[in-house]
PDB file of N, CA and C in Angstrom:
ATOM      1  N   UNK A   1     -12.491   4.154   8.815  1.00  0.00           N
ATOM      2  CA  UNK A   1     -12.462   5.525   9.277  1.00  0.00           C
ATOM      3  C   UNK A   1     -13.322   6.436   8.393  1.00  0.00           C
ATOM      4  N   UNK A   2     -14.004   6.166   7.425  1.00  0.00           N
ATOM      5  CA  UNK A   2     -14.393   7.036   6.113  1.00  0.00           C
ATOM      6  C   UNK A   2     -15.991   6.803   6.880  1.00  0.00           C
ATOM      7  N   UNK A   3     -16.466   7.661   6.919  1.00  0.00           N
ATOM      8  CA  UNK A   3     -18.121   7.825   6.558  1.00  0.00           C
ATOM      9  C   UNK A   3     -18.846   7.498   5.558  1.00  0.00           C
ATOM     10  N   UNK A   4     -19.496   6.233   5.570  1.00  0.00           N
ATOM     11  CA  UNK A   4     -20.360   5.842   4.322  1.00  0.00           C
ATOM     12  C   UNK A   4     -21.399   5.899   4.416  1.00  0.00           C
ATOM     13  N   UNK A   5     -21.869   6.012   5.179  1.00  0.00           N
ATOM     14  CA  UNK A   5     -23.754   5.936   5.204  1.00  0.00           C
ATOM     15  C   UNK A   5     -23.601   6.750   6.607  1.00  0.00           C
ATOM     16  N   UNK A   6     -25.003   7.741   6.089  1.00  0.00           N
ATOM     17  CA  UNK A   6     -25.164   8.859   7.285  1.00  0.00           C
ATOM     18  C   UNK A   6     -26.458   9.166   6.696  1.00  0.00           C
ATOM     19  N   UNK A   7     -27.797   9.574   7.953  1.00  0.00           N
ATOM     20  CA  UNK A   7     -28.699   9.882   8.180  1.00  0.00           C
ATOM     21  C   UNK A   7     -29.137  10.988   7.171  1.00  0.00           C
ATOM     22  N   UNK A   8     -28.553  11.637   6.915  1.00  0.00           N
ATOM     23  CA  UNK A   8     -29.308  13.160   6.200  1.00  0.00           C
ATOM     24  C   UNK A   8     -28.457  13.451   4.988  1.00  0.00           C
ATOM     25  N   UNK A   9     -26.754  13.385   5.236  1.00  0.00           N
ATOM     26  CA  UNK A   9     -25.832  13.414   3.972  1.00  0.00           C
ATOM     27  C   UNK A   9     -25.611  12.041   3.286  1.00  0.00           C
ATOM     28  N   UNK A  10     -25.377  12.066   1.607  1.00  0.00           N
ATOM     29  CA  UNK A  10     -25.219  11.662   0.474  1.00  0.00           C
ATOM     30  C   UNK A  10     -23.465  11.663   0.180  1.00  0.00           C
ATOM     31  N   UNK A  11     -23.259  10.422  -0.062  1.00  0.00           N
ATOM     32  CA  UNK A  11     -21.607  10.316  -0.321  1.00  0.00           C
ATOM     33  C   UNK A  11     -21.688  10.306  -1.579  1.00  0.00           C
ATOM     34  N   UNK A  12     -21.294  10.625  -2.952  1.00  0.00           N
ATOM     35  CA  UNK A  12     -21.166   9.762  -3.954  1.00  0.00           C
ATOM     36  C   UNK A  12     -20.072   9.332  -4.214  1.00  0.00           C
ATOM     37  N   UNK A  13     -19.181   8.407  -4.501  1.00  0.00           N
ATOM     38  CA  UNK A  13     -18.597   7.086  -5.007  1.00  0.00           C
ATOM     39  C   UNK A  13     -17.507   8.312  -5.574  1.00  0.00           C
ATOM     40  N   UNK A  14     -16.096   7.795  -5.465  1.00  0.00           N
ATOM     41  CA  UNK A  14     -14.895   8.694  -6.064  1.00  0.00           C
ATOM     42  C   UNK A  14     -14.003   7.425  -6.406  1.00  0.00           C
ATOM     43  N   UNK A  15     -13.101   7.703  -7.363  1.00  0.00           N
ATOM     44  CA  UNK A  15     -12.507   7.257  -8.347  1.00  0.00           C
ATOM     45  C   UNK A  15     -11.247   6.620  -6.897  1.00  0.00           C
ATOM     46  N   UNK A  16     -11.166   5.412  -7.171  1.00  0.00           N
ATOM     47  CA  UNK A  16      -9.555   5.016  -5.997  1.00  0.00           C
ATOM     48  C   UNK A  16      -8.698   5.274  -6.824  1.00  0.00           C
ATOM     49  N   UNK A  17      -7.680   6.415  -5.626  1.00  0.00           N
ATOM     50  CA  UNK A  17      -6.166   6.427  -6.398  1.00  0.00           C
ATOM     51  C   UNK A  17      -4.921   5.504  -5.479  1.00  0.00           C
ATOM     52  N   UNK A  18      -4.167   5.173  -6.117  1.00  0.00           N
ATOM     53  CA  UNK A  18      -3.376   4.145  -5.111  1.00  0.00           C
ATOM     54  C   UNK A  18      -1.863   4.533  -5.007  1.00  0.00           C
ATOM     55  N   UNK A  19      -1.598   4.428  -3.814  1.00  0.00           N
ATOM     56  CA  UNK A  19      -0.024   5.454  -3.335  1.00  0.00           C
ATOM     57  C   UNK A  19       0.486   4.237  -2.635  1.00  0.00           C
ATOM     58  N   UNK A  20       1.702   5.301  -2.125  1.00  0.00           N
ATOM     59  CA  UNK A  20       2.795   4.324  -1.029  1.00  0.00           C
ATOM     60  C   UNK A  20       3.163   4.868  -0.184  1.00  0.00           C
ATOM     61  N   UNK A  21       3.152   4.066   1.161  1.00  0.00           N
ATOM     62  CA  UNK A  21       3.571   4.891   2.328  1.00  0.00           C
ATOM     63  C   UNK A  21       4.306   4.163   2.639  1.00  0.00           C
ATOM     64  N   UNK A  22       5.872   4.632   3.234  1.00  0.00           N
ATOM     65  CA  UNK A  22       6.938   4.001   3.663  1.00  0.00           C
ATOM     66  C   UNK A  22       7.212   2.508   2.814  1.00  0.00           C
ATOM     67  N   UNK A  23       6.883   2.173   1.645  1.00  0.00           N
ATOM     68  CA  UNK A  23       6.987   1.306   0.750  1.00  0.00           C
ATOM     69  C   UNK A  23       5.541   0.084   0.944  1.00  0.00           C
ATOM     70  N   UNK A  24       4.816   0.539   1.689  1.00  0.00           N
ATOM     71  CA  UNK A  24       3.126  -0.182   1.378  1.00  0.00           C
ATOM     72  C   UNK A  24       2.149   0.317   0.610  1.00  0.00           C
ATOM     73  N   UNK A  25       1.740  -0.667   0.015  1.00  0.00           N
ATOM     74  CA  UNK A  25       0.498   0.098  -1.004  1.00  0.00           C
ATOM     75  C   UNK A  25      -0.553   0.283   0.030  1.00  0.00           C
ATOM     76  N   UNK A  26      -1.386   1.524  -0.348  1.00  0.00           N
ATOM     77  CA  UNK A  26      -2.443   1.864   0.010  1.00  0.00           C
ATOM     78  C   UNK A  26      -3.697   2.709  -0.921  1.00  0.00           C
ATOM     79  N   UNK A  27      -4.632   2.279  -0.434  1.00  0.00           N
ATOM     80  CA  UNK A  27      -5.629   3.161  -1.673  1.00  0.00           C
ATOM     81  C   UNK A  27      -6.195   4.496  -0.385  1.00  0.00           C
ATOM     82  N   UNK A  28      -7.015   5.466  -1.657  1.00  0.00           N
ATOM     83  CA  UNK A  28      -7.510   6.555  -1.131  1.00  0.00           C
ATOM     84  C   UNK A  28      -8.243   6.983  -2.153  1.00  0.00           C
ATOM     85  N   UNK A  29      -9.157   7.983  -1.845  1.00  0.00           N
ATOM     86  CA  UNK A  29     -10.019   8.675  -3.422  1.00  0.00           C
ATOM     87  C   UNK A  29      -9.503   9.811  -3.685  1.00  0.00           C
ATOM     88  N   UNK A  30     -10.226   9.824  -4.714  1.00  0.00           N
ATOM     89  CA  UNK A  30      -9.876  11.501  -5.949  1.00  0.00           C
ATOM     90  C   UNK A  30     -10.902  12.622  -5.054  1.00  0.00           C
ATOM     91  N   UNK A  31      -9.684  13.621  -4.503  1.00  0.00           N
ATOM     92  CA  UNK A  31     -10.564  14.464  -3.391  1.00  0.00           C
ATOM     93  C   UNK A  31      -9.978  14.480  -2.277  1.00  0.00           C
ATOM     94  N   UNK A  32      -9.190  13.134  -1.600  1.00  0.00           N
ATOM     95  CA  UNK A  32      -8.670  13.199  -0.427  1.00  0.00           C
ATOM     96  C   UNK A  32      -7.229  13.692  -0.520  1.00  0.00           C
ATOM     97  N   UNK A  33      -7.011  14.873   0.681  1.00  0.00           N
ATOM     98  CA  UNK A  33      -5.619  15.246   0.496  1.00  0.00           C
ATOM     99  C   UNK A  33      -4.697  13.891   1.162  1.00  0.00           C
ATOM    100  N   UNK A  34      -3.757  13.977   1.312  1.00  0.00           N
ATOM    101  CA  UNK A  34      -2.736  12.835   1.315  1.00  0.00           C
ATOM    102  C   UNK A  34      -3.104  12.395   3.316  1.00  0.00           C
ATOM    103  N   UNK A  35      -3.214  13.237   4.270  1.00  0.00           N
ATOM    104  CA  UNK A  35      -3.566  13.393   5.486  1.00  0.00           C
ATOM    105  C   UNK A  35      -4.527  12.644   5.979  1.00  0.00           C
ATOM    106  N   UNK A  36      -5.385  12.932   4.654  1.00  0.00           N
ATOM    107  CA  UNK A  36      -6.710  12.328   5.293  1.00  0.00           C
ATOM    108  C   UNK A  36      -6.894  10.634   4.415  1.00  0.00           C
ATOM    109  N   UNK A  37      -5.960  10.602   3.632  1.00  0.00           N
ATOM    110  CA  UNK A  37      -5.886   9.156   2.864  1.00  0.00           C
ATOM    111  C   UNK A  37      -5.145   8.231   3.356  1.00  0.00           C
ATOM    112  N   UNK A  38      -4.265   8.847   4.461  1.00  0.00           N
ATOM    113  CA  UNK A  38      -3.401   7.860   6.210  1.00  0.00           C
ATOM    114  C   UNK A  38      -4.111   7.848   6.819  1.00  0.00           C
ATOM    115  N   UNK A  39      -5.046   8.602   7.394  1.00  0.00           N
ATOM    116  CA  UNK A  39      -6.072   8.350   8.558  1.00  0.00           C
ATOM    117  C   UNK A  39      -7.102   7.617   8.350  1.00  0.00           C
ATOM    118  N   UNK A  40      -7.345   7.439   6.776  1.00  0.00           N
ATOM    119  CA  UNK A  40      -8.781   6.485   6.019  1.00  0.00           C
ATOM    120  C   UNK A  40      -7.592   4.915   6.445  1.00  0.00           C
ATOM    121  N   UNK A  41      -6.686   5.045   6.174  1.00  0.00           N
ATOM    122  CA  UNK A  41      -5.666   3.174   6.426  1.00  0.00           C
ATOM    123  C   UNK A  41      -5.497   2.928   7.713  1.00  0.00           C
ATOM    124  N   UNK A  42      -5.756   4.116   8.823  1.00  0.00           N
ATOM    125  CA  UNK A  42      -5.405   3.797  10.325  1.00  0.00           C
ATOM    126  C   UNK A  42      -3.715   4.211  10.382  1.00  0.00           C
ATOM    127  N   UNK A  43      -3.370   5.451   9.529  1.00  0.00           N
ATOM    128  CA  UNK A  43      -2.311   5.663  10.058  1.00  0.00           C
ATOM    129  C   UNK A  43      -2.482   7.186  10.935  1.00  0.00           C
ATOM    130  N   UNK A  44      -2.085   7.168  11.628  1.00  0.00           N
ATOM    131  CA  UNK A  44      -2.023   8.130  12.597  1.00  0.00           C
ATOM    132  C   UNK A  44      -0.995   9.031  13.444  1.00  0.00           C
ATOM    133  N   UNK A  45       0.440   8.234  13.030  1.00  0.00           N
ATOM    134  CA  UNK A  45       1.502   8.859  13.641  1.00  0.00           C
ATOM    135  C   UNK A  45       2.441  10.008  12.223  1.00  0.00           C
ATOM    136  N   UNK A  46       2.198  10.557  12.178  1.00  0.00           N
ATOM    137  CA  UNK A  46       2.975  11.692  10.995  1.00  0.00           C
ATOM    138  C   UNK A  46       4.274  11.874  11.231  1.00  0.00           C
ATOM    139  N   UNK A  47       4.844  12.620  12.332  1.00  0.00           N
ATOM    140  CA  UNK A  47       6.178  12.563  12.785  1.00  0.00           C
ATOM    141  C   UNK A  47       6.258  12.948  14.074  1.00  0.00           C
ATOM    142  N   UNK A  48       7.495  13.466  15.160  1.00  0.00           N
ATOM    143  CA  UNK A  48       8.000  13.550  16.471  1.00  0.00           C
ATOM    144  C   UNK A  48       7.705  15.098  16.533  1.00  0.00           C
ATOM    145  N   UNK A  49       7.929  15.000  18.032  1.00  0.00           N
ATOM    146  CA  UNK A  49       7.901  16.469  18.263  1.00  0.00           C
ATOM    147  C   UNK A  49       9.710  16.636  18.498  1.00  0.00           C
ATOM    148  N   UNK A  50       9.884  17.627  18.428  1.00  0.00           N
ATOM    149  CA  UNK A  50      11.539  18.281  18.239  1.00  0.00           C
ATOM    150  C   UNK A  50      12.356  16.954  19.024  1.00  0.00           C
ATOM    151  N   UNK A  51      11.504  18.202  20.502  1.00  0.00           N
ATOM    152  CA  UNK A  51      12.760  18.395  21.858  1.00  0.00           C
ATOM    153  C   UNK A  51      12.551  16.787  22.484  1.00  0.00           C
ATOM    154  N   UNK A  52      11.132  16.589  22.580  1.00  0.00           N
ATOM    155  CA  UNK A  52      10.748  15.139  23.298  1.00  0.00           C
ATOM    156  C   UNK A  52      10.445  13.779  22.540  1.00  0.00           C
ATOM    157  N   UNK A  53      10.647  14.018  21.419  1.00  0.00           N
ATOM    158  CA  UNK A  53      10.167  13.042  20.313  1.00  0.00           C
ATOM    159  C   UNK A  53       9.136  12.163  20.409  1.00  0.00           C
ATOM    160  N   UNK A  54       8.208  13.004  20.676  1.00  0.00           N
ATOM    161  CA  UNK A  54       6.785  12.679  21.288  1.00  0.00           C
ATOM    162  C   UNK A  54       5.799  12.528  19.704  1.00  0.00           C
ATOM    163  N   UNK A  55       4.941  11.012  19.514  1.00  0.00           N
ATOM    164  CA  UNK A  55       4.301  11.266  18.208  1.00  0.00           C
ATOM    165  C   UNK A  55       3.374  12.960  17.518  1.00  0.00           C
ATOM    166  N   UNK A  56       3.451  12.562  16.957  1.00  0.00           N
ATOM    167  CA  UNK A  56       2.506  14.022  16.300  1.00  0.00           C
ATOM    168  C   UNK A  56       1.504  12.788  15.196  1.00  0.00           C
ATOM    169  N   UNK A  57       0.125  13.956  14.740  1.00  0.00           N
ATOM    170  CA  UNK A  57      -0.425  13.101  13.904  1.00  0.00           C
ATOM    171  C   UNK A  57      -1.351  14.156  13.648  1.00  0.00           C
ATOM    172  N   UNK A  58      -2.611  14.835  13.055  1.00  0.00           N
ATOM    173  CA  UNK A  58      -3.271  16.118  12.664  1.00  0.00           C
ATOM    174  C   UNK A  58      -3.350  16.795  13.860  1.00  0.00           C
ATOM    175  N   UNK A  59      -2.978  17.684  13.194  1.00  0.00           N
ATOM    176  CA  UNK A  59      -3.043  19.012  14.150  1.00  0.00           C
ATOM    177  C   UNK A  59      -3.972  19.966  13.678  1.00  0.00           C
ATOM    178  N   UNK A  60      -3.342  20.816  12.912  1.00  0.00           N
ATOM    179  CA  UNK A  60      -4.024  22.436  12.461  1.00  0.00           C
ATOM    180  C   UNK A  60      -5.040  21.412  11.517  1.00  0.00           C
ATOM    181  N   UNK A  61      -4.534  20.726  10.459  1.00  0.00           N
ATOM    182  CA  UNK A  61      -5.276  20.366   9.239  1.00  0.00           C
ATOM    183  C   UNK A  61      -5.365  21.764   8.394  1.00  0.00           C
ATOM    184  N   UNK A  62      -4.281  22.583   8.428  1.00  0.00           N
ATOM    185  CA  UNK A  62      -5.007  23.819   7.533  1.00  0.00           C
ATOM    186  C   UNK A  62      -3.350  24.429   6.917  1.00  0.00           C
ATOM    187  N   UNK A  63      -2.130  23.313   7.305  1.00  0.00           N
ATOM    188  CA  UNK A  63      -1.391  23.898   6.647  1.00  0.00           C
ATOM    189  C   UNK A  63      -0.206  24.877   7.604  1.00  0.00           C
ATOM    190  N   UNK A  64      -0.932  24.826   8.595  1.00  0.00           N
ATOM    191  CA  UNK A  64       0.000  26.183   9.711  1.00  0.00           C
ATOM    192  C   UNK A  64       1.071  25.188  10.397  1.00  0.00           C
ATOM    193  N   UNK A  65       0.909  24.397  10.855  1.00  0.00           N
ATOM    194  CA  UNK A  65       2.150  23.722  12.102  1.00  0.00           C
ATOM    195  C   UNK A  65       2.605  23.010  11.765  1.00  0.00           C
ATOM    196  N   UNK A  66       2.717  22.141  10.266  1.00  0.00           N
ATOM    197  CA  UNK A  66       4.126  21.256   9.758  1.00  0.00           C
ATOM    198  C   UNK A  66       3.907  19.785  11.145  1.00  0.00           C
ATOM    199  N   UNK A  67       3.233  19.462  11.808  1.00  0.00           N
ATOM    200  CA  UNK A  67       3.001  18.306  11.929  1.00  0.00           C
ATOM    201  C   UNK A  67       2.938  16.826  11.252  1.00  0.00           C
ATOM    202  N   UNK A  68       2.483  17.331   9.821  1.00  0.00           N
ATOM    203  CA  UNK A  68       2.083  16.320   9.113  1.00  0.00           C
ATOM    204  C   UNK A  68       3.190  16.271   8.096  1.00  0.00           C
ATOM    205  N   UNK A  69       3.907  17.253   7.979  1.00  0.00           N
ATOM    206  CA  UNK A  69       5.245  17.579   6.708  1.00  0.00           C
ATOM    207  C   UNK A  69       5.977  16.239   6.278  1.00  0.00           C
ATOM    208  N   UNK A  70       5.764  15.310   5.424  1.00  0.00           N
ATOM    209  CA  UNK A  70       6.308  13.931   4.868  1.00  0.00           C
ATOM    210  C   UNK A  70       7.321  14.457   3.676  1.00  0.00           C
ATOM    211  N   UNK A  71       7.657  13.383   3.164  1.00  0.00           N
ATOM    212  CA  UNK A  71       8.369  13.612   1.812  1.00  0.00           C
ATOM    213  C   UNK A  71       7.148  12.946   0.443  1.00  0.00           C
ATOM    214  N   UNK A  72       7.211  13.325  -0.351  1.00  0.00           N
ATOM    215  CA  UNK A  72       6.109  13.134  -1.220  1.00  0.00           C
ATOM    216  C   UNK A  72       6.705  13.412  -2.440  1.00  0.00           C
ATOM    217  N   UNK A  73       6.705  12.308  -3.422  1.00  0.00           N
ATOM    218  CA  UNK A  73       7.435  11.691  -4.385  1.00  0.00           C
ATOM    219  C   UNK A  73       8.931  12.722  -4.481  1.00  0.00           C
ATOM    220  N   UNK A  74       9.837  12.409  -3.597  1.00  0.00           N
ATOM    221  CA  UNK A  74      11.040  12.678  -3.465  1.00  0.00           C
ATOM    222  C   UNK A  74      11.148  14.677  -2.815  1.00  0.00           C
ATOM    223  N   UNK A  75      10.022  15.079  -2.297  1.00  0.00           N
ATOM    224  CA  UNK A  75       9.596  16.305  -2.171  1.00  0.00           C
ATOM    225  C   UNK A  75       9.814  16.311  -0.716  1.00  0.00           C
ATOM    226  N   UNK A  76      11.040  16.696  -0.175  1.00  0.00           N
ATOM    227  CA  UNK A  76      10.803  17.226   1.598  1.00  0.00           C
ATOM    228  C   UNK A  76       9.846  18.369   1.972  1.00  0.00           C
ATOM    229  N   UNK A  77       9.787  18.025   3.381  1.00  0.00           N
ATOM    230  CA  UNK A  77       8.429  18.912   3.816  1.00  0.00           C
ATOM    231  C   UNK A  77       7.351  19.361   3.597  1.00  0.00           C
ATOM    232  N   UNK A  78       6.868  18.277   2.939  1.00  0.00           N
ATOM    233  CA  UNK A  78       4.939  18.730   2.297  1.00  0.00           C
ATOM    234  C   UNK A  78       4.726  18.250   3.165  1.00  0.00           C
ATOM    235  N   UNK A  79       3.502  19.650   3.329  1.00  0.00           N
ATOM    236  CA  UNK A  79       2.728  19.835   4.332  1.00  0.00           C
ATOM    237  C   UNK A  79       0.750  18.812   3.741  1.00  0.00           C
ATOM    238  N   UNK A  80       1.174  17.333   4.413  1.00  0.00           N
ATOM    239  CA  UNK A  80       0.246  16.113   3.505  1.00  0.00           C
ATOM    240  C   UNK A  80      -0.852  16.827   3.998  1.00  0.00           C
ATOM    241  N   UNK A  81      -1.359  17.798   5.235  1.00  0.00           N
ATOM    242  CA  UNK A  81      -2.796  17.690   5.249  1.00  0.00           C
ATOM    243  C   UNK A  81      -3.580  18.832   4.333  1.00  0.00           C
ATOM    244  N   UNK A  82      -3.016  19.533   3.011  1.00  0.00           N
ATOM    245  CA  UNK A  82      -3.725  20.179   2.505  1.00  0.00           C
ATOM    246  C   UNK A  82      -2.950  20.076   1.237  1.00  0.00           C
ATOM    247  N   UNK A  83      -2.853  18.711   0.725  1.00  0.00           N
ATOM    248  CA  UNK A  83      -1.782  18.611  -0.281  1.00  0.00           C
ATOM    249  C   UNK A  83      -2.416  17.450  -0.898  1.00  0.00           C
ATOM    250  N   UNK A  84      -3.327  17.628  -2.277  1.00  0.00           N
ATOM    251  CA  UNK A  84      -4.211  16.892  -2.769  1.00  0.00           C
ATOM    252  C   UNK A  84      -3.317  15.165  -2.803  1.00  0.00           C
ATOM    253  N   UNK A  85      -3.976  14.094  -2.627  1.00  0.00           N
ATOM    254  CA  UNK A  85      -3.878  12.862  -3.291  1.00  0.00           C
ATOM    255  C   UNK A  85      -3.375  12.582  -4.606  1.00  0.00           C
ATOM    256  N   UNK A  86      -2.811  12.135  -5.448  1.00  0.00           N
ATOM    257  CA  UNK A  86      -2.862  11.925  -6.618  1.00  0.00           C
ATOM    258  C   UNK A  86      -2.422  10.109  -6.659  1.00  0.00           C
ATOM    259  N   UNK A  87      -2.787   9.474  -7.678  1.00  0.00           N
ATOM    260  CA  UNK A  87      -2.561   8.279  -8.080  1.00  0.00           C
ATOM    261  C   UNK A  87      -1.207   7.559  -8.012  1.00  0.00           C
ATOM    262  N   UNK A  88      -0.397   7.064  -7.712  1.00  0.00           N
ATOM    263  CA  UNK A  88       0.891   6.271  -7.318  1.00  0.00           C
ATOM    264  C   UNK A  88       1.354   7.715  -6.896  1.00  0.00           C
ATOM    265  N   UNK A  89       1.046   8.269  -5.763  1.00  0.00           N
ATOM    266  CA  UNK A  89       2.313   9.038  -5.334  1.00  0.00           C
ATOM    267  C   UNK A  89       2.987   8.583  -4.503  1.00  0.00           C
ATOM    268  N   UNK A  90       4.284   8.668  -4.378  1.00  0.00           N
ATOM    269  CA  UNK A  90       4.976   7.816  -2.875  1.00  0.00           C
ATOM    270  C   UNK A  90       5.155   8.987  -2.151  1.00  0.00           C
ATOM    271  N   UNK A  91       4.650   8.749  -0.656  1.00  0.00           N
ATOM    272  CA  UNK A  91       4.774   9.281   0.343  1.00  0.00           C
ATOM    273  C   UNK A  91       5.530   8.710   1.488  1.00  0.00           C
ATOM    274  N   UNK A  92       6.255   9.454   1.851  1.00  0.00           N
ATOM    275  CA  UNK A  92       7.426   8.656   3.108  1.00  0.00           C
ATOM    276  C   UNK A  92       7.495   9.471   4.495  1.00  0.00           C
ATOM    277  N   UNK A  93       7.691   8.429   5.660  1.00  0.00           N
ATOM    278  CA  UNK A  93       7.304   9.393   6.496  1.00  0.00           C
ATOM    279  C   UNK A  93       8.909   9.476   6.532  1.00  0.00           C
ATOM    280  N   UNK A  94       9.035  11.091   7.895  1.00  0.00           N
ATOM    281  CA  UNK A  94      10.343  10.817   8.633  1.00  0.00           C
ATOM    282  C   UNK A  94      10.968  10.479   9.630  1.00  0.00           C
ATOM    283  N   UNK A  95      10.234   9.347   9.956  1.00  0.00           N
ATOM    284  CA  UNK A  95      10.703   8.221  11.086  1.00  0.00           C
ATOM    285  C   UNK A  95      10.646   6.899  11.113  1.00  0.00           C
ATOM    286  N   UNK A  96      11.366   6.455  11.613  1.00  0.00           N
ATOM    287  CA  UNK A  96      12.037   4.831  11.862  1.00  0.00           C
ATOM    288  C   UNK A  96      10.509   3.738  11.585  1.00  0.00           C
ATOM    289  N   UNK A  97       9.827   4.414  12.377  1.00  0.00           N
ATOM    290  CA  UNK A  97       8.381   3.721  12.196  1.00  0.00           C
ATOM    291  C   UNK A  97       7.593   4.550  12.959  1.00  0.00           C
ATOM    292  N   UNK A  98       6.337   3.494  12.366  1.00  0.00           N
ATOM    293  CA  UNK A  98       4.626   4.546  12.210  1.00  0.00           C
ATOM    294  C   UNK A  98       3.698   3.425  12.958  1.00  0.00           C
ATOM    295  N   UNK A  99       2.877   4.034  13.607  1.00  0.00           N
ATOM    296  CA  UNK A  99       2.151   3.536  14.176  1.00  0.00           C
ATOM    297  C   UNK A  99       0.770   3.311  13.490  1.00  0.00           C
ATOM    298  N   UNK A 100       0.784   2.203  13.376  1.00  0.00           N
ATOM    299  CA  UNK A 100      -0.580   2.186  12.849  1.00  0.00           C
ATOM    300  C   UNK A 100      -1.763   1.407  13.762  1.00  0.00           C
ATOM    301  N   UNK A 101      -3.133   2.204  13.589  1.00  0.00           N
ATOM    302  CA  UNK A 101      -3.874   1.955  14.514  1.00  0.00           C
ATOM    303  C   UNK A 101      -5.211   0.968  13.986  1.00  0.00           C
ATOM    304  N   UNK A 102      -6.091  -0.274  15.217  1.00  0.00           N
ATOM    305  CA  UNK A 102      -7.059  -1.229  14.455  1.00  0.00           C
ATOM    306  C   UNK A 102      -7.018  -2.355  14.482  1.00  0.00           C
TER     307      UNK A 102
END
């Protein structure tokens, strides 16, 4: 899912930090908020909607609609898509299971 080679833009190389989601290791870089370091593994389901328990997965990306709101090292309701990465953080979703896509 990450962009590595592109026509006109320059990636340079970032440090891997390595977390946990629902008790799997996963890597991501120094730079990626937690949102975009599930969508780099093919995860895509964040949590339900209320009334229909219909998946959710990025929405705003800016922090406004709690779509993405996980628990993050024992922290309810962080909002993962503007909520930096850091190195072994555990992140948990809040549902039974996650869909992962690939």
């Amino acid at each position: 899912m990450r962009i590595e080679k592109h026509p006109i833009l320059s990636f340079e190389k970032k440090n891997k930090l390595h977390f946990t989601f629902n008790g799997r290791d996963l890597v991501g870089y120094e730079g990626d908020t937690i949102a975009a370091a599930l969508h780099d593994n093919d995860i895509m389901h964040y949590s339900n909607s209320l009334i229909k328990k219909r998946p959710r997965g990025f929405y705003c990306a800016i922090g406004n609609c709690g779509s993405c709101n996980m628990t993050v090292d024992g922290v309810l309701n962080v909002k993962t898509c503007i909520t930096p990465l850091k190195d072994r953080m555990v992140v948990e979703s809040e549902l039974d299971e996650v869909t992962i896509h690939g």
